[in-house]
N, C-alpha and C. Protein backbone atom coordinates (compact mmCIF):
# COMPACT_ATOMS: atom_id res chain seq x y z
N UNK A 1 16.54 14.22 -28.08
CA UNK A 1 17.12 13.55 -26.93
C UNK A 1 18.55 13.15 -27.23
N UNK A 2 19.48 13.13 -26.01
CA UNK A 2 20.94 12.58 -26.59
C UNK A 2 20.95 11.37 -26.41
N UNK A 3 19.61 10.41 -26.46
CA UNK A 3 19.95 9.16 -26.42
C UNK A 3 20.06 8.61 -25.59
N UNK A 4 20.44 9.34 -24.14
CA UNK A 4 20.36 8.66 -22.50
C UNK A 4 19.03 8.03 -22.23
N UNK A 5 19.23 7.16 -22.07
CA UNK A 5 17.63 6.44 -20.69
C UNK A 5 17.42 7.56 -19.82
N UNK A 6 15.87 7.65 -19.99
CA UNK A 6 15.55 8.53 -18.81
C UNK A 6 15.50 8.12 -17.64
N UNK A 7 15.86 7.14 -17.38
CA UNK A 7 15.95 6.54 -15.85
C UNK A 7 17.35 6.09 -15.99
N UNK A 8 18.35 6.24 -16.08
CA UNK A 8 19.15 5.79 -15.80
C UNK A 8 19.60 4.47 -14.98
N UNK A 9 19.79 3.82 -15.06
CA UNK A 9 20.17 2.34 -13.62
C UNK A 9 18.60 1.66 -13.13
N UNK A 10 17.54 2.59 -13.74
CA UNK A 10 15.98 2.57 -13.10
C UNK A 10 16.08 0.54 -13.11
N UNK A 11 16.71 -0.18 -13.49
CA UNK A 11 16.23 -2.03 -14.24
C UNK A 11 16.99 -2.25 -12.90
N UNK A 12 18.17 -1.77 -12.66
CA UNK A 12 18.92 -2.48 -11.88
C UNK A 12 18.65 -2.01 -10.48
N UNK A 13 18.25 -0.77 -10.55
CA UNK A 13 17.80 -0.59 -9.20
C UNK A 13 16.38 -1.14 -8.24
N UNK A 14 15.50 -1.40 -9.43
CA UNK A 14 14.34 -1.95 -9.45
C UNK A 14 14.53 -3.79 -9.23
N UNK A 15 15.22 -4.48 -9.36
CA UNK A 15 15.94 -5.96 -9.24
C UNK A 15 16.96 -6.06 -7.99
N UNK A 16 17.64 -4.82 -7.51
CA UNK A 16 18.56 -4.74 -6.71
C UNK A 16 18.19 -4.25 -5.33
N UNK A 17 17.70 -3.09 -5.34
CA UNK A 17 17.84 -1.80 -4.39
C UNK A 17 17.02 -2.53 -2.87
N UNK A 18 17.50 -2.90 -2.09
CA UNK A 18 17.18 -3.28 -0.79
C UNK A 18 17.10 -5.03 -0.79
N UNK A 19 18.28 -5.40 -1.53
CA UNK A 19 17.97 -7.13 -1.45
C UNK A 19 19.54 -7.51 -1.40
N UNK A 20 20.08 -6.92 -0.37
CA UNK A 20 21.69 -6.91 0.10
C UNK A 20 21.29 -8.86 0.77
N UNK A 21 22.18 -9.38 0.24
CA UNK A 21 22.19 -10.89 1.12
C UNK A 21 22.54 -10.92 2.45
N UNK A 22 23.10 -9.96 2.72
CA UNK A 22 23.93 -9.84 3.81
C UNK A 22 23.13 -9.19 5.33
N UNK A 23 22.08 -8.69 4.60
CA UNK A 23 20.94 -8.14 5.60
C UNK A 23 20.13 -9.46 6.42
N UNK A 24 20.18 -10.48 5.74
CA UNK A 24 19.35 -11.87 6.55
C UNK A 24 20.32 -13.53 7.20
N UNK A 25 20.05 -13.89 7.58
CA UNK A 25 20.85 -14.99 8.47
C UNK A 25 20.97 -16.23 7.15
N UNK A 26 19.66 -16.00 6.26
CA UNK A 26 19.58 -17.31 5.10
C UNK A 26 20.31 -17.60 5.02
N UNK A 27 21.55 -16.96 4.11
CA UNK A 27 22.41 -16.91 3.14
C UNK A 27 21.86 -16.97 1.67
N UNK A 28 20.40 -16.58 1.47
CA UNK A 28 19.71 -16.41 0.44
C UNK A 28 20.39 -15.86 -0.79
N UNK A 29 20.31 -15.54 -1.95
CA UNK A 29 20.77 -14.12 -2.56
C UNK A 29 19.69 -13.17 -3.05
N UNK A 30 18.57 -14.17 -2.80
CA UNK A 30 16.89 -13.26 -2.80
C UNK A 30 16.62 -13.45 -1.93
N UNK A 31 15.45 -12.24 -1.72
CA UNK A 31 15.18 -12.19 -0.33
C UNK A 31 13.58 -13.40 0.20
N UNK A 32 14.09 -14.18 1.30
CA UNK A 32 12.82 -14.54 1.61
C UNK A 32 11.66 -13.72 1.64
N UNK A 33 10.11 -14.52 1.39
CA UNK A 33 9.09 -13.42 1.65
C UNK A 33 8.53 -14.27 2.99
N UNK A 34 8.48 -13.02 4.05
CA UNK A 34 8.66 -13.81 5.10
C UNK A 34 6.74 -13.77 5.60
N UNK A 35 6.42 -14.63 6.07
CA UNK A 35 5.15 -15.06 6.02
C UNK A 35 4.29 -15.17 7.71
N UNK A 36 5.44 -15.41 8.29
CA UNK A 36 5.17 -15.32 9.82
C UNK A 36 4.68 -13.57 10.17
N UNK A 37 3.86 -14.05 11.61
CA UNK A 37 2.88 -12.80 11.56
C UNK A 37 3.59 -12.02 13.22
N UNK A 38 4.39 -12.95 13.62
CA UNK A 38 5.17 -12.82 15.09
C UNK A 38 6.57 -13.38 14.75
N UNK A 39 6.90 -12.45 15.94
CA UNK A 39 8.93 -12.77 15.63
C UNK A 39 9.12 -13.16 17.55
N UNK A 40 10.13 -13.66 17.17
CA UNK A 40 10.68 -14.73 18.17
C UNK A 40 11.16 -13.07 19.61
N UNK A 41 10.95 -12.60 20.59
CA UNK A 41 11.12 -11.93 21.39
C UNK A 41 11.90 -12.56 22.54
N UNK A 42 12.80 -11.87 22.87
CA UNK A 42 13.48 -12.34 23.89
C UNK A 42 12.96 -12.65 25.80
N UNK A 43 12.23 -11.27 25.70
CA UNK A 43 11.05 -11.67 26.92
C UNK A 43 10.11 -10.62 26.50
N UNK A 44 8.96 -10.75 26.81
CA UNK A 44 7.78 -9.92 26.88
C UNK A 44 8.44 -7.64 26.12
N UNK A 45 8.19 -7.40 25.05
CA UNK A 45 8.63 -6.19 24.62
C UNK A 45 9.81 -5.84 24.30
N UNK A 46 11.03 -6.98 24.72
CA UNK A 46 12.53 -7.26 24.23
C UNK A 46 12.35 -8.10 22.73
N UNK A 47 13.09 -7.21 21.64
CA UNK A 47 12.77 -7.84 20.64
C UNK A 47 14.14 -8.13 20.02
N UNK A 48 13.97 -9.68 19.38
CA UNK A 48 15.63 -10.08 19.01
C UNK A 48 15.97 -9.15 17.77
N UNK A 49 17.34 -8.88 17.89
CA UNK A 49 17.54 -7.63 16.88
C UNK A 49 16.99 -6.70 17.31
N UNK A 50 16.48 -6.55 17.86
CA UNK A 50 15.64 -4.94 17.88
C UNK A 50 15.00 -4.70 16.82
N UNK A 51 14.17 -5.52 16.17
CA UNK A 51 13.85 -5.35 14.63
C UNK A 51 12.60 -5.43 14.20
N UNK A 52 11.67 -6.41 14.75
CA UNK A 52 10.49 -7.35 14.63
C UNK A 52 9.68 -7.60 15.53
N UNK A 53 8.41 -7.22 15.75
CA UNK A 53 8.06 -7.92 16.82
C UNK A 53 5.70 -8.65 16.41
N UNK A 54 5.95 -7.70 15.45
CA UNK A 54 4.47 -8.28 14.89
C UNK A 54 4.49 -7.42 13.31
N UNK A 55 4.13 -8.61 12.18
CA UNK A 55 4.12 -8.34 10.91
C UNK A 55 3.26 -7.01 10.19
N UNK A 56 2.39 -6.31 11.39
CA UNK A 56 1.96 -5.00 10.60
C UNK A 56 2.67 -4.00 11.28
N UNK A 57 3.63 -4.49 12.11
CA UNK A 57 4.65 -2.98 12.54
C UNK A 57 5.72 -3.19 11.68
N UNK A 58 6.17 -4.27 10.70
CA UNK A 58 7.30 -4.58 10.35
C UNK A 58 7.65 -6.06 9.98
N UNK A 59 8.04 -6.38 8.64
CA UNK A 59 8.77 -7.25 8.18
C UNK A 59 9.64 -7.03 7.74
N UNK A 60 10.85 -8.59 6.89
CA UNK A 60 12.19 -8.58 6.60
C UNK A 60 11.37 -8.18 4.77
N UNK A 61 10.08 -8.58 4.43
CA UNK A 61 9.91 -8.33 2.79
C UNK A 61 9.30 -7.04 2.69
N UNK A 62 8.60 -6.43 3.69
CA UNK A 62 8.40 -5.19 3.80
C UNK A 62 9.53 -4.31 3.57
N UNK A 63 10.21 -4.58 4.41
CA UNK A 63 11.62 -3.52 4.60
C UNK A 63 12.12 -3.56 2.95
N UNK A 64 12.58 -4.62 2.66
CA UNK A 64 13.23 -4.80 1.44
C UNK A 64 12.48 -3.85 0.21
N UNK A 65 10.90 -3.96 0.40
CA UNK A 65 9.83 -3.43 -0.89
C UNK A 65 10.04 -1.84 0.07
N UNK A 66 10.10 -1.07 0.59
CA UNK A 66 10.42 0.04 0.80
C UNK A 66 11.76 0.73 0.88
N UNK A 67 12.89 0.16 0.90
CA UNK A 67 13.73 0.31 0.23
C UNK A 67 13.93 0.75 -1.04
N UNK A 68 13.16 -0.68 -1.85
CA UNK A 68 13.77 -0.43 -3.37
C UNK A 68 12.17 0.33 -3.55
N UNK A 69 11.73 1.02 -3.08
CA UNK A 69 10.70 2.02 -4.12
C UNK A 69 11.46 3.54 -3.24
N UNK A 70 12.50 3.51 -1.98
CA UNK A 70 12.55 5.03 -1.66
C UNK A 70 13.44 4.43 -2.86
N UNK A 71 14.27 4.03 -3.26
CA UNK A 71 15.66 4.01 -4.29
C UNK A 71 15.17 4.34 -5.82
N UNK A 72 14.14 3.52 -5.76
CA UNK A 72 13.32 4.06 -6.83
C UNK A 72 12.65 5.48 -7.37
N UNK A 73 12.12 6.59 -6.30
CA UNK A 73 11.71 7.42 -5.97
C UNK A 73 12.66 8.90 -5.53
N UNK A 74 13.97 8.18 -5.56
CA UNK A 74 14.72 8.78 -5.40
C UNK A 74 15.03 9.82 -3.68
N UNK A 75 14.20 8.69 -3.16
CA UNK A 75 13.78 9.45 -1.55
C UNK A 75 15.06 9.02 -0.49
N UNK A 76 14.71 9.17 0.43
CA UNK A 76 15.48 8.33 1.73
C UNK A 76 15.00 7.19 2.38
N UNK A 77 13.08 7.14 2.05
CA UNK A 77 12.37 6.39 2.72
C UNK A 77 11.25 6.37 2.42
N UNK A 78 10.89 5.42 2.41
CA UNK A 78 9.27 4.78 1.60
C UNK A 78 8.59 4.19 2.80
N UNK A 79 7.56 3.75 2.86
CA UNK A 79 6.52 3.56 3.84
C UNK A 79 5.41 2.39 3.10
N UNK A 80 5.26 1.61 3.49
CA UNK A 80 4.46 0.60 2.55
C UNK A 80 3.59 0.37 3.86
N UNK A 81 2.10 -0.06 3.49
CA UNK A 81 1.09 -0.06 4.83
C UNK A 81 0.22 -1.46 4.63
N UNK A 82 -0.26 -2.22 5.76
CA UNK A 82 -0.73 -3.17 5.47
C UNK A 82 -2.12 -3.41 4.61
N UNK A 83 -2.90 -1.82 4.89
CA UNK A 83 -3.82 -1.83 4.09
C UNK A 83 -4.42 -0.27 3.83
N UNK A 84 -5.14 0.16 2.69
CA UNK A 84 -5.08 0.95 2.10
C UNK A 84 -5.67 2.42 3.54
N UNK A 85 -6.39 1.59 4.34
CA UNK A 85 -6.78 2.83 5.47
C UNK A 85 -5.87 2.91 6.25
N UNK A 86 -5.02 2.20 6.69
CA UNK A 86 -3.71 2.06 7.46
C UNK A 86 -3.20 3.35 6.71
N UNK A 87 -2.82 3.71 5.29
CA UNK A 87 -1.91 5.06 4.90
C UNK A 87 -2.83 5.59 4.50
N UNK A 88 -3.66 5.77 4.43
CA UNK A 88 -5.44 6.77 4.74
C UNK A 88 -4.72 7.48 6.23
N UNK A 89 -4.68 6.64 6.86
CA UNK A 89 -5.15 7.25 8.29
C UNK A 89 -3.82 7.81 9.25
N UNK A 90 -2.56 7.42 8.02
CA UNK A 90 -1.37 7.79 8.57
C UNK A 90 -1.17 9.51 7.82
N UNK A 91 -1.79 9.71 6.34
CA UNK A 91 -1.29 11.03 5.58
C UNK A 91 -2.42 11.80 6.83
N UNK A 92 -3.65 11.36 7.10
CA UNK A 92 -4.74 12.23 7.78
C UNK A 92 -4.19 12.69 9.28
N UNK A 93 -3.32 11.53 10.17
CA UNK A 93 -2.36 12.25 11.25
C UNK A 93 -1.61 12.91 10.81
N UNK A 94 -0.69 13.06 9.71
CA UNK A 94 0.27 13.81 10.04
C UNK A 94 -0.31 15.05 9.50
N UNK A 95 -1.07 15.09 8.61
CA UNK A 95 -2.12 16.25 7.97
C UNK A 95 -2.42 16.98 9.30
N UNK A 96 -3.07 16.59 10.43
CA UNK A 96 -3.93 17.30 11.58
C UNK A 96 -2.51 17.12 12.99
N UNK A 97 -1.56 16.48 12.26
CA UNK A 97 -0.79 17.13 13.73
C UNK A 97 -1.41 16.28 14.89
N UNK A 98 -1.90 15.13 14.61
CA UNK A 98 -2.42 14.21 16.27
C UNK A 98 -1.68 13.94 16.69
């Protein structure tokens, strides 16, 4: 071996990769783990930000943990599921084309 890390940046990207401060209103420099199961909607299917609107379509600690594993993975995009049949039942749609 010439001595390189086989992961190169793998520590810093793994501590870093989707925990920009600048992505949340906190002013955190870590990311809240956000715990609420509903987000504040502007009226009925209008969602503030366009971002949130119930915690198994989407969170702010979700987003962040799929981030740093596509960064990790070296992908564009990671997918994290609320529970193990939830991505059971997402590889089996896209498998059959529903």
């Amino acid at each position: 071996m010439s001595g390189e890390a086989p992961f190169k940046n793998f520590g810093t990207d793994a501590i870093h990769a989707g925990q920009e401060p600048e992505k949340w209103d906190s002013r955190s420099v870590v990311p809240l783990i956000g715990l609420s199961t509903t987000f504040k909607q502007v009226s009925p299917g209008v969602l503030r930000h366009d971002r949130y609107e119930y915690s198994r379509g989407g969170n702010p600690t979700r987003e962040c943990l799929e981030e740093c594993v596509a960064k990790l993975e070296n992908g564009k995009h990671a997918l994290a599921y609320a529970s193990g049949l939830a991505a059971t039942m997402s590889m089996v749609e896209a498998l059959l084309e529903v």
